[in-house]
N, C-alpha and C. Protein backbone atom coordinates (compact mmCIF):
# COMPACT_ATOMS: atom_id res chain seq x y z
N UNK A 1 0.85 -1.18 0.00
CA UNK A 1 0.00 0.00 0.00
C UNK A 1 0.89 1.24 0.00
N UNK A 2 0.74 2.18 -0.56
CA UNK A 2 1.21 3.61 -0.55
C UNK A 2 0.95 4.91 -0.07
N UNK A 3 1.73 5.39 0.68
CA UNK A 3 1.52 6.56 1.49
C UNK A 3 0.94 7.61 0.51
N UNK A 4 -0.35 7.89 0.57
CA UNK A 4 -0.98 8.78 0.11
C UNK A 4 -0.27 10.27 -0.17
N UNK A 5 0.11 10.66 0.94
CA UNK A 5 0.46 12.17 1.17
C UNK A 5 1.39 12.41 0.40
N UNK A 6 3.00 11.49 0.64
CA UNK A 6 3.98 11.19 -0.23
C UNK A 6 3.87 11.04 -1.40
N UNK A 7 2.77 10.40 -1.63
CA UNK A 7 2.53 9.69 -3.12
C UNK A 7 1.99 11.39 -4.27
N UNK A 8 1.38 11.97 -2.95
CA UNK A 8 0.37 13.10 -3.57
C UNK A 8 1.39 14.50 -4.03
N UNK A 9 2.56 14.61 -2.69
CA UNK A 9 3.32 15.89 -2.35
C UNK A 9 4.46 15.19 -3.71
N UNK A 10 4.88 13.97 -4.11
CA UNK A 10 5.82 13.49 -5.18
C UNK A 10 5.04 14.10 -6.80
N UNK A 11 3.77 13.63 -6.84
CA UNK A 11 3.05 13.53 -7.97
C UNK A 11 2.56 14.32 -8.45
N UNK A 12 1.72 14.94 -7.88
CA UNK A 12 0.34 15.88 -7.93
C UNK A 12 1.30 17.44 -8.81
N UNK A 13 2.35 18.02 -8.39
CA UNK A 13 2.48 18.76 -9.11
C UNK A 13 2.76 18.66 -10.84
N UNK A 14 3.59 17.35 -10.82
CA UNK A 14 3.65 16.71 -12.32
C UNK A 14 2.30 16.23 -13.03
N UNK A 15 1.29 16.04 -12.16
CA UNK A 15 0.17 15.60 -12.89
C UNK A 15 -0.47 16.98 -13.29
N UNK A 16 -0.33 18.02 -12.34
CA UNK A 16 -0.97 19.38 -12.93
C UNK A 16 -0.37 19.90 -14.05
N UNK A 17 1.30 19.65 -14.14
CA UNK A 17 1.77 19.77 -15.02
C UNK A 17 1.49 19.75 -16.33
N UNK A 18 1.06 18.19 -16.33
CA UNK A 18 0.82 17.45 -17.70
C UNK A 18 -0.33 17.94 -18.20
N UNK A 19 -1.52 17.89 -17.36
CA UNK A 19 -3.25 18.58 -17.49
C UNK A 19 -2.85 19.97 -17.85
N UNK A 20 -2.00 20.45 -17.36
CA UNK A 20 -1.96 22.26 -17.80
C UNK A 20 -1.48 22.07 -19.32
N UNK A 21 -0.93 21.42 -19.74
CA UNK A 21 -0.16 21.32 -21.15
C UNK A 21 -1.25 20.80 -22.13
N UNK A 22 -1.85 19.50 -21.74
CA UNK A 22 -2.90 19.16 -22.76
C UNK A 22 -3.86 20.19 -22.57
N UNK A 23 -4.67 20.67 -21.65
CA UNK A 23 -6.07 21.71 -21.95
C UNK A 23 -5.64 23.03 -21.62
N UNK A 24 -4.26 23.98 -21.35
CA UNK A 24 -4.05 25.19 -21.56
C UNK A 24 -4.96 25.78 -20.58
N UNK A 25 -5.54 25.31 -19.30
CA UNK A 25 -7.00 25.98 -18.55
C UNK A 25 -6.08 25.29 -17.41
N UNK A 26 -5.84 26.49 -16.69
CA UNK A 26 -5.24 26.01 -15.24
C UNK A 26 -6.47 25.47 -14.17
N UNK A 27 -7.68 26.19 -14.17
CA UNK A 27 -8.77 25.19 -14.12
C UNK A 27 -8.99 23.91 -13.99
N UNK A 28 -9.11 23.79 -15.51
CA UNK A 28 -9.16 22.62 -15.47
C UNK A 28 -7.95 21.11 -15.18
N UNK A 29 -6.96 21.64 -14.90
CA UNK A 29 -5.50 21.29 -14.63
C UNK A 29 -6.32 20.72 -13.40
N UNK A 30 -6.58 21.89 -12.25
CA UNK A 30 -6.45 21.60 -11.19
C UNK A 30 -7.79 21.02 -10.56
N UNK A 31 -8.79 20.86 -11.80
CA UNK A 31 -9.96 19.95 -11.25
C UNK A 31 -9.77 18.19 -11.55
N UNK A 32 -8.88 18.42 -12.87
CA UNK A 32 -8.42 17.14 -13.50
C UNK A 32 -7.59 16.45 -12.22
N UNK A 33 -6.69 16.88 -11.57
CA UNK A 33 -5.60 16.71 -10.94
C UNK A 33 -6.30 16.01 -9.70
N UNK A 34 -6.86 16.72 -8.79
CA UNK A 34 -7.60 16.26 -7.75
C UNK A 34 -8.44 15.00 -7.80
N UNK A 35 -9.47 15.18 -8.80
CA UNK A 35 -9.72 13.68 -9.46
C UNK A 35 -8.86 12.52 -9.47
N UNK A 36 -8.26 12.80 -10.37
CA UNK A 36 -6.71 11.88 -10.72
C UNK A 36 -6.64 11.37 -9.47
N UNK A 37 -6.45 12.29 -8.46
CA UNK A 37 -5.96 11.41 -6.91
C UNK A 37 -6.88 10.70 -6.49
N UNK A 38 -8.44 11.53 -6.12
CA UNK A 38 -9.36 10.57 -5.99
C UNK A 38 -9.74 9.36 -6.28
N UNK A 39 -9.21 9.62 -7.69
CA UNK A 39 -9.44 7.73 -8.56
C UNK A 39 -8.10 6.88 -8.02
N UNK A 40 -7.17 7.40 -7.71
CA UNK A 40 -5.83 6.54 -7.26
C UNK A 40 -6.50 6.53 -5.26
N UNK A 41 -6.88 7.10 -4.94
CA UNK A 41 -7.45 6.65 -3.46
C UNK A 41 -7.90 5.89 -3.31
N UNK A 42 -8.97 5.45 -3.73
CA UNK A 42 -9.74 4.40 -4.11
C UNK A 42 -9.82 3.43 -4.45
N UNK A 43 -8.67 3.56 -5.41
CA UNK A 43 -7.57 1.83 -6.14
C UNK A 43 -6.40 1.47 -5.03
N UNK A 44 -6.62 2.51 -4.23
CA UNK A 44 -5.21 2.40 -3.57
C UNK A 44 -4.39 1.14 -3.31
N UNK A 45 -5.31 -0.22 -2.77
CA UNK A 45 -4.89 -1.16 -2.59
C UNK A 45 -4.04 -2.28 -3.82
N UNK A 46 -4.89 -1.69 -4.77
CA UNK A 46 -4.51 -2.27 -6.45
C UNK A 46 -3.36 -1.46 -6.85
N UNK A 47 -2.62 -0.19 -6.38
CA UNK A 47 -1.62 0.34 -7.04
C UNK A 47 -0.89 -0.20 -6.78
N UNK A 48 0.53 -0.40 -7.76
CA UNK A 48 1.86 -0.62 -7.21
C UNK A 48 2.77 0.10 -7.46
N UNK A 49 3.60 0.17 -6.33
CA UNK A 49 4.75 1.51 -6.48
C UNK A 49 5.02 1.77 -7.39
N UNK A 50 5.99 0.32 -8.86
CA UNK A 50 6.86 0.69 -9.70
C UNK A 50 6.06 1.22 -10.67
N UNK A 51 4.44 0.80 -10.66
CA UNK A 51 4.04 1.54 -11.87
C UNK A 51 2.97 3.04 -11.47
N UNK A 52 2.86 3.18 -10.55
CA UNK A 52 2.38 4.00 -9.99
C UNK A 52 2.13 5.58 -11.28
N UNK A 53 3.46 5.80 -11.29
CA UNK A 53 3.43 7.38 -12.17
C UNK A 53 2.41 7.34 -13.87
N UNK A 54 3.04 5.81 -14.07
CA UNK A 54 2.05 5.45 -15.38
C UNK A 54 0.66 5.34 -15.24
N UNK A 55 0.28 5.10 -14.22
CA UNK A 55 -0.93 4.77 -13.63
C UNK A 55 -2.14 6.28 -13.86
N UNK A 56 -1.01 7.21 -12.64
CA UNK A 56 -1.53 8.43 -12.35
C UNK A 56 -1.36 9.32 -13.96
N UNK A 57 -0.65 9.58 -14.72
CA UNK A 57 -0.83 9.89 -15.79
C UNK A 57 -1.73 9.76 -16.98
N UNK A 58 -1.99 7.99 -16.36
CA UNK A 58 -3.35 7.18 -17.70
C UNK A 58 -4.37 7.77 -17.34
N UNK A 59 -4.72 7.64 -15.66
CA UNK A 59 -5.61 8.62 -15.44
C UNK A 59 -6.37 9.52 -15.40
N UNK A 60 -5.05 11.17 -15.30
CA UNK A 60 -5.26 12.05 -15.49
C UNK A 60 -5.79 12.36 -16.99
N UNK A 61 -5.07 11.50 -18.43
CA UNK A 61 -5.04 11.95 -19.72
C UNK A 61 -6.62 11.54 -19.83
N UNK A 62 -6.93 10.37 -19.08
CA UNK A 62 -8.43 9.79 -19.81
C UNK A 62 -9.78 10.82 -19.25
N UNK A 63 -9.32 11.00 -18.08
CA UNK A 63 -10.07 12.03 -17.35
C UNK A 63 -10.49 13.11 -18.18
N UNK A 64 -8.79 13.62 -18.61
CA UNK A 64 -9.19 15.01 -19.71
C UNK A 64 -10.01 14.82 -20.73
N UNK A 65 -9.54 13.60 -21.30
CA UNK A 65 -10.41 13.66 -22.36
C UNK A 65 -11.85 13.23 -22.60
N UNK A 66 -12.45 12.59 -20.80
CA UNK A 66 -13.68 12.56 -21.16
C UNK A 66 -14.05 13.77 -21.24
N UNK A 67 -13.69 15.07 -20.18
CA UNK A 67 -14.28 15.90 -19.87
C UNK A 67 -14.02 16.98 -20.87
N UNK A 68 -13.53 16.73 -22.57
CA UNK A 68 -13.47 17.13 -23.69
C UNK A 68 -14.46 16.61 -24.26
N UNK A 69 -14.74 15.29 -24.43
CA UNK A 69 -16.50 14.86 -24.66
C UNK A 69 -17.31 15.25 -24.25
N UNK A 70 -17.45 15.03 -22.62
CA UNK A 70 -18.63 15.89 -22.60
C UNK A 70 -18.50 17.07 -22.43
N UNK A 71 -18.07 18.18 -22.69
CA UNK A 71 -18.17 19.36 -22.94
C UNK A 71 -18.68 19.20 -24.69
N UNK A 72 -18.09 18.60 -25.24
CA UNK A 72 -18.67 18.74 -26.80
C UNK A 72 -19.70 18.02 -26.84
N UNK A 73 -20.45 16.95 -26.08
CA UNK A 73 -21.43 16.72 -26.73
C UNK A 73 -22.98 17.73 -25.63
N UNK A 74 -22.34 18.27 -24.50
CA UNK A 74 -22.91 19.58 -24.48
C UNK A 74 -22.66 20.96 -25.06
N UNK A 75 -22.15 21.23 -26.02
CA UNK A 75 -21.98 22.25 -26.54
C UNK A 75 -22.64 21.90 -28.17
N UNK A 76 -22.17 20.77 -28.65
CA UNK A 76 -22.75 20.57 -29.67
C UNK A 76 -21.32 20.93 -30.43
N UNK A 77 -21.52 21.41 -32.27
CA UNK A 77 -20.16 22.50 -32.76
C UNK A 77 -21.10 24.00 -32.99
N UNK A 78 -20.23 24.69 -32.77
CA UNK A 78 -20.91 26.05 -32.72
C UNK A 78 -19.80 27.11 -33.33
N UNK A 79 -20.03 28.01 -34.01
CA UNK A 79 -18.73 28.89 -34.38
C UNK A 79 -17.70 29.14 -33.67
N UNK A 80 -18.00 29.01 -31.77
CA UNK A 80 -16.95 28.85 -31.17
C UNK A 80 -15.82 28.09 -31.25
N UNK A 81 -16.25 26.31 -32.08
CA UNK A 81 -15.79 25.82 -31.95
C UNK A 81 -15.09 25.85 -33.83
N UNK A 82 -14.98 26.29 -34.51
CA UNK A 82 -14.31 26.60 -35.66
C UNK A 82 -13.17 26.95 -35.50
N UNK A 83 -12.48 26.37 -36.86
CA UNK A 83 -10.56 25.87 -36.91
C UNK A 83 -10.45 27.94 -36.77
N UNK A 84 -9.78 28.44 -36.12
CA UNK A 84 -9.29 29.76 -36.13
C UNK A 84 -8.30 30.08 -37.34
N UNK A 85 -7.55 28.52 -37.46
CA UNK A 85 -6.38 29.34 -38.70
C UNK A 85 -7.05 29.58 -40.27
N UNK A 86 -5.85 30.54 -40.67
CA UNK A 86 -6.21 30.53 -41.83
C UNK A 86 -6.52 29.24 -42.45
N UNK A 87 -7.53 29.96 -43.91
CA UNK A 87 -7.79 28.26 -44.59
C UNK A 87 -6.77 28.13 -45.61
N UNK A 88 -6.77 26.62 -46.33
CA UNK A 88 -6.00 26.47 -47.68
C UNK A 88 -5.71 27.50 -48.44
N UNK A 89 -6.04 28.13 -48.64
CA UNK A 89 -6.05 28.92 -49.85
C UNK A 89 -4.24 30.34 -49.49
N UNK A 90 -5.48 30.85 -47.53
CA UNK A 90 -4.45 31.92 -46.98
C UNK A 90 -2.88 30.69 -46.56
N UNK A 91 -3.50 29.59 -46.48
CA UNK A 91 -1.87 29.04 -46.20
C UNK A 91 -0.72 28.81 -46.98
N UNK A 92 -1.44 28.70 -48.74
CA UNK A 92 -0.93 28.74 -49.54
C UNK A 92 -0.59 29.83 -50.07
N UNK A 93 -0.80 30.86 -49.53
CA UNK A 93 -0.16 32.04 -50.14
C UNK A 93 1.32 32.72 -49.04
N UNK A 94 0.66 32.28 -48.06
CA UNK A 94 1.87 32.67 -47.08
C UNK A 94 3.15 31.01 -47.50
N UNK A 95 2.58 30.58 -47.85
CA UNK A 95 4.02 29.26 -48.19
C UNK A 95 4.71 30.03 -49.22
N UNK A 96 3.91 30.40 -50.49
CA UNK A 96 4.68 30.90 -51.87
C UNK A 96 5.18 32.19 -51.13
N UNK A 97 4.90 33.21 -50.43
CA UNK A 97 5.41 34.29 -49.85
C UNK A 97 6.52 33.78 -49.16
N UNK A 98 6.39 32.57 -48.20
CA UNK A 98 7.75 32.56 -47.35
C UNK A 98 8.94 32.13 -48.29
N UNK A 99 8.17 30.86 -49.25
CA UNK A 99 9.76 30.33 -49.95
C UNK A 99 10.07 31.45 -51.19
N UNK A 100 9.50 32.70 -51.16
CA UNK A 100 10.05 33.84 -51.92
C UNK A 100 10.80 34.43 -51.30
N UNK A 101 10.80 34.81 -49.95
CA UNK A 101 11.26 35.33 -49.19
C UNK A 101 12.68 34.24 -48.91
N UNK A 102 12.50 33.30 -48.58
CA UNK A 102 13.60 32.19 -48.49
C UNK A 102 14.78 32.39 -49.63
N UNK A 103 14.25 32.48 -50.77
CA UNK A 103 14.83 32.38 -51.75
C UNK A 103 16.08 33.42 -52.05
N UNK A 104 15.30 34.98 -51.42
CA UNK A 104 15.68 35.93 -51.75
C UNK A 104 16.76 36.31 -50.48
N UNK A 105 16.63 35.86 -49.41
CA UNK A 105 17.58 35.41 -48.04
C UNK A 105 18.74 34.74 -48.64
N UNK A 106 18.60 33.77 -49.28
CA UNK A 106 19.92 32.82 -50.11
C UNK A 106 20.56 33.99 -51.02
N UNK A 107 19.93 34.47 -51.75
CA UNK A 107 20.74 35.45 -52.90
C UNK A 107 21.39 36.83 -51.83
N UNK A 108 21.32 37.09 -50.97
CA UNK A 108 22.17 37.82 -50.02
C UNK A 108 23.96 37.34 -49.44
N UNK A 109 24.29 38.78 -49.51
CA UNK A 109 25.98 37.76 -48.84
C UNK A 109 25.59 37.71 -47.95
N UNK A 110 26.49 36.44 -47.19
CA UNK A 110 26.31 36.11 -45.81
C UNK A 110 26.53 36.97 -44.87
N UNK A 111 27.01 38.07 -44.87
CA UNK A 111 27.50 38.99 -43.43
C UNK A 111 26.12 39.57 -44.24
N UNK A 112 25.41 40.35 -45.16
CA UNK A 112 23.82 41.25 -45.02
C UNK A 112 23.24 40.02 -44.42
N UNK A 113 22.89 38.66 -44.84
CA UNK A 113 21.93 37.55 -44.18
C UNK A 113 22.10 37.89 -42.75
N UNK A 114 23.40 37.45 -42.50
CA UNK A 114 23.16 37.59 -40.96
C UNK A 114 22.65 38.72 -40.01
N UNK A 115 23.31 39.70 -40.81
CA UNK A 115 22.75 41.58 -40.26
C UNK A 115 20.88 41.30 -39.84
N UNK A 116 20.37 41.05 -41.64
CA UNK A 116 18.81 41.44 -41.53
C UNK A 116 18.05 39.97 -40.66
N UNK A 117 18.78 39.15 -40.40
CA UNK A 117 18.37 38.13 -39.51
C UNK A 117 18.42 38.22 -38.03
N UNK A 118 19.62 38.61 -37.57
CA UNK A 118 20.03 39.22 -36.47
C UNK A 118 18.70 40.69 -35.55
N UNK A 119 18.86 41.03 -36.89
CA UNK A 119 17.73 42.38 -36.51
C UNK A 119 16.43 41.93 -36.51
N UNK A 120 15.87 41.13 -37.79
CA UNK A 120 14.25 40.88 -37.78
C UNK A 120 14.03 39.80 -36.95
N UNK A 121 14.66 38.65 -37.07
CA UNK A 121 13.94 37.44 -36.59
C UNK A 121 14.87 37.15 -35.28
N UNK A 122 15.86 37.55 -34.54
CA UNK A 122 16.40 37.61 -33.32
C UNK A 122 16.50 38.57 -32.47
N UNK A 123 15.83 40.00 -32.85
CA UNK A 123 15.31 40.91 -32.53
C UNK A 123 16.57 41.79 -31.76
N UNK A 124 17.78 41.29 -31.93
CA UNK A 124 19.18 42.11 -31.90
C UNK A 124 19.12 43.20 -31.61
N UNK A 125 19.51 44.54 -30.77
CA UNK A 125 19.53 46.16 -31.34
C UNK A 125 20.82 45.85 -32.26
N UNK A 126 20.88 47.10 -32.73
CA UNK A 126 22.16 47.28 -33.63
C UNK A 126 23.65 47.29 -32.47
N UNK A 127 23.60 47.85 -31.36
CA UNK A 127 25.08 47.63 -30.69
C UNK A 127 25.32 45.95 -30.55
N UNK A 128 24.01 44.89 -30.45
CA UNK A 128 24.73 43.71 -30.27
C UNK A 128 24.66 43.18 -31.80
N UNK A 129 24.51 43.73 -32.92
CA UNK A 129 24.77 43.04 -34.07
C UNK A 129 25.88 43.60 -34.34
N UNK A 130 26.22 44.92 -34.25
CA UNK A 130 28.04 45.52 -34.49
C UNK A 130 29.24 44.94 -33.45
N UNK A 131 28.84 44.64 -32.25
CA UNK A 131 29.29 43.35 -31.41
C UNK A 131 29.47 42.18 -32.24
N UNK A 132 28.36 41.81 -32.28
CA UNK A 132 28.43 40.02 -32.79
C UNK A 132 28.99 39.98 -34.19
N UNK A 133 29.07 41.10 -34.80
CA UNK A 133 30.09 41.17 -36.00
C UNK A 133 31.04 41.92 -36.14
N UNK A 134 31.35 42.36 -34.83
CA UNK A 134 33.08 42.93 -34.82
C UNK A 134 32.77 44.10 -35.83
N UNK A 135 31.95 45.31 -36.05
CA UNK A 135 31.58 46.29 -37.20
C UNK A 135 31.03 47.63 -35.77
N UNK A 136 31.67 48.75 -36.67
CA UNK A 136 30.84 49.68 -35.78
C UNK A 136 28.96 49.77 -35.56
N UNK A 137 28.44 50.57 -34.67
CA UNK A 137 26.77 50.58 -34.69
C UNK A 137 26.51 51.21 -35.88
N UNK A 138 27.19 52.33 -36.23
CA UNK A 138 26.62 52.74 -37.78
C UNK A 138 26.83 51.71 -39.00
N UNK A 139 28.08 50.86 -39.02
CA UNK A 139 27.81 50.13 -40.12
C UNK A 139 26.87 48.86 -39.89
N UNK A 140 26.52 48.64 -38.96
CA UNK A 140 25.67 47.70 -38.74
C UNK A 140 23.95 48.24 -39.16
N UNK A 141 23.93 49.02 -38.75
CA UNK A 141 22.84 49.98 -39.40
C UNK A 141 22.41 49.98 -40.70
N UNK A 142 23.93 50.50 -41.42
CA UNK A 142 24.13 50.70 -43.04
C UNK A 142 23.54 49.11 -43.78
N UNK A 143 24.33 48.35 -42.71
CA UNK A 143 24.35 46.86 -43.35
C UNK A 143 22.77 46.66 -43.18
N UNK A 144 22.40 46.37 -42.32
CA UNK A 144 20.90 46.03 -41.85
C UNK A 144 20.03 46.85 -42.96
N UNK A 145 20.02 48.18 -43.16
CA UNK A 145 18.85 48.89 -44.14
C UNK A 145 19.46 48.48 -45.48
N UNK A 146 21.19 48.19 -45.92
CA UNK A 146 21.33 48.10 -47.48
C UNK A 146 20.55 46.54 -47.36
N UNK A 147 20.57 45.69 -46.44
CA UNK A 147 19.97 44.02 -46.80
C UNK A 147 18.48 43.98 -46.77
N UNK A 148 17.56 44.88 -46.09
CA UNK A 148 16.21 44.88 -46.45
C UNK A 148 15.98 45.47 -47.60
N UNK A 149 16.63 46.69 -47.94
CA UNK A 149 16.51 47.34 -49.35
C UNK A 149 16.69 46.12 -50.60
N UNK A 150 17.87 45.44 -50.51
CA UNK A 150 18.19 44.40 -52.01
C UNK A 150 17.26 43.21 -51.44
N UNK A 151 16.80 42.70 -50.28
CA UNK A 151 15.85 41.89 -50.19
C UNK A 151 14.53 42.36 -50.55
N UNK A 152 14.06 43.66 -50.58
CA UNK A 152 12.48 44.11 -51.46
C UNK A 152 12.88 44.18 -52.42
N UNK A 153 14.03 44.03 -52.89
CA UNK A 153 14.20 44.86 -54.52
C UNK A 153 14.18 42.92 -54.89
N UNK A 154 14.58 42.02 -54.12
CA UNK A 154 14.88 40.47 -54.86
C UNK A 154 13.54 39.97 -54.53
N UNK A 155 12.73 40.61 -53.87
CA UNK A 155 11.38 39.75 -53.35
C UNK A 155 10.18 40.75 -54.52
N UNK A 156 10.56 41.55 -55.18
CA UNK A 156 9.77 42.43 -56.59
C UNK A 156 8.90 43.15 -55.75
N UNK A 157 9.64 43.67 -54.29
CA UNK A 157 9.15 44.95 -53.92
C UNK A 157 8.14 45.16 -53.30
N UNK A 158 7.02 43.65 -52.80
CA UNK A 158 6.30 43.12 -52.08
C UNK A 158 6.65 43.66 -50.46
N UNK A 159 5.62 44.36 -49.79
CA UNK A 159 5.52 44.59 -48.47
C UNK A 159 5.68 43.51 -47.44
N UNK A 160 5.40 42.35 -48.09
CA UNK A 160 5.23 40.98 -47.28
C UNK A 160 6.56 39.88 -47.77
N UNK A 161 7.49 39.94 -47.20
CA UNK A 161 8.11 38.79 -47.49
C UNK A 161 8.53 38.01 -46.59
N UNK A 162 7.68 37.94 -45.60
CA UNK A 162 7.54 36.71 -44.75
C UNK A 162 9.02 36.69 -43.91
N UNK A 163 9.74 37.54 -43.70
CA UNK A 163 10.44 37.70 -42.64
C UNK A 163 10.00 39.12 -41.86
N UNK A 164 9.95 38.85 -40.42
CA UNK A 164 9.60 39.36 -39.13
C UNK A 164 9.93 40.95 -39.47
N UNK A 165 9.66 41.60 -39.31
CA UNK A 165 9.92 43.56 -39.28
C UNK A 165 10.93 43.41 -40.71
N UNK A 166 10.48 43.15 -42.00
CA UNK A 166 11.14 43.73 -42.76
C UNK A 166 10.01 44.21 -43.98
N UNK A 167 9.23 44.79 -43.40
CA UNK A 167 8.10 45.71 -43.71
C UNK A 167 8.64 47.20 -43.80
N UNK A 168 9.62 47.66 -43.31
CA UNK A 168 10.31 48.91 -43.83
C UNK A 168 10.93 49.32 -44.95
């Protein structure tokens, strides 16, 4: 048999853990969680130590997911419940936008790549990109605006080329 308390003060935060990750609702984490123990109280005599954590985990996951059924088969589907992302069509245009944008990243020398990468998509100021490339803050600057400039001029001047702040 297993010391409850121990079993609870070892577990219980990893089981909220796991419930917080599958349903994103600390809520429901911590209604799932308590359950979870309840149903292991009860078996208590049937648990065994070595499998114990597998146990409390099968638990917790089946738990969640009844209480994903029945929430949907009380809710029914309702516009609430509609895919949020874009559809086919907007995904396929942001793919041909990114691998344009990709494309036009490759046709750059490698010290502008790294500049307008450094700046857009690692969000760098300019003193740690003239740092991280041994260059003063003004030429890092120079470098950073001449590599978005020949990247709109290689992407045909498009506002959107699918890298992070290079909308300027």
């Amino acid at each position: 048999m297993l010391d409850f308390d121990t079993l609870y003060r070892e577990y219980a935060p990893r089981v909220h853990r796991f419930v917080l990750g599958l349903s994103g609702d600390a809520a429901v984490a911590e209604d799932v969680t308590a359950e979870t123990f309840v149903r292991v109280w009860a078996t208590r005599d049937r648990v065994r130590h070595d499998t114990v954590r597998a146990f409390l985990f099968t638990i917790a996951r089946n738990l969640w997911l009844q209480g994903i059924r029945s929430r949907w088969r009380q809710h029914g589907l309702g516009t609430e419940d509609a895919d949020p992302r874009p559809g086919p069509d907007v995904q396929a245009a942001d793919r041909v936008n990114l691998d344009r944008a990709l494309a036009a990243l490759a046709q750059l020398e490698p010290f502008d790549r790294a500049a307008i990468l450094m700046r857009a998509q690692e969000e760098l100021s300019y003193e740690e990109i003239a740092q991280s490339m041994n260059i003063s803050v003004s030429a890092a600057k120079v470098r950073e605006h001449r590599a978005r400039k020949r990247l709109k001029q290689l992407t045909g001047g498009s506002k959107s080329t699918g890298v992070p702040g290079s909308e300027s």
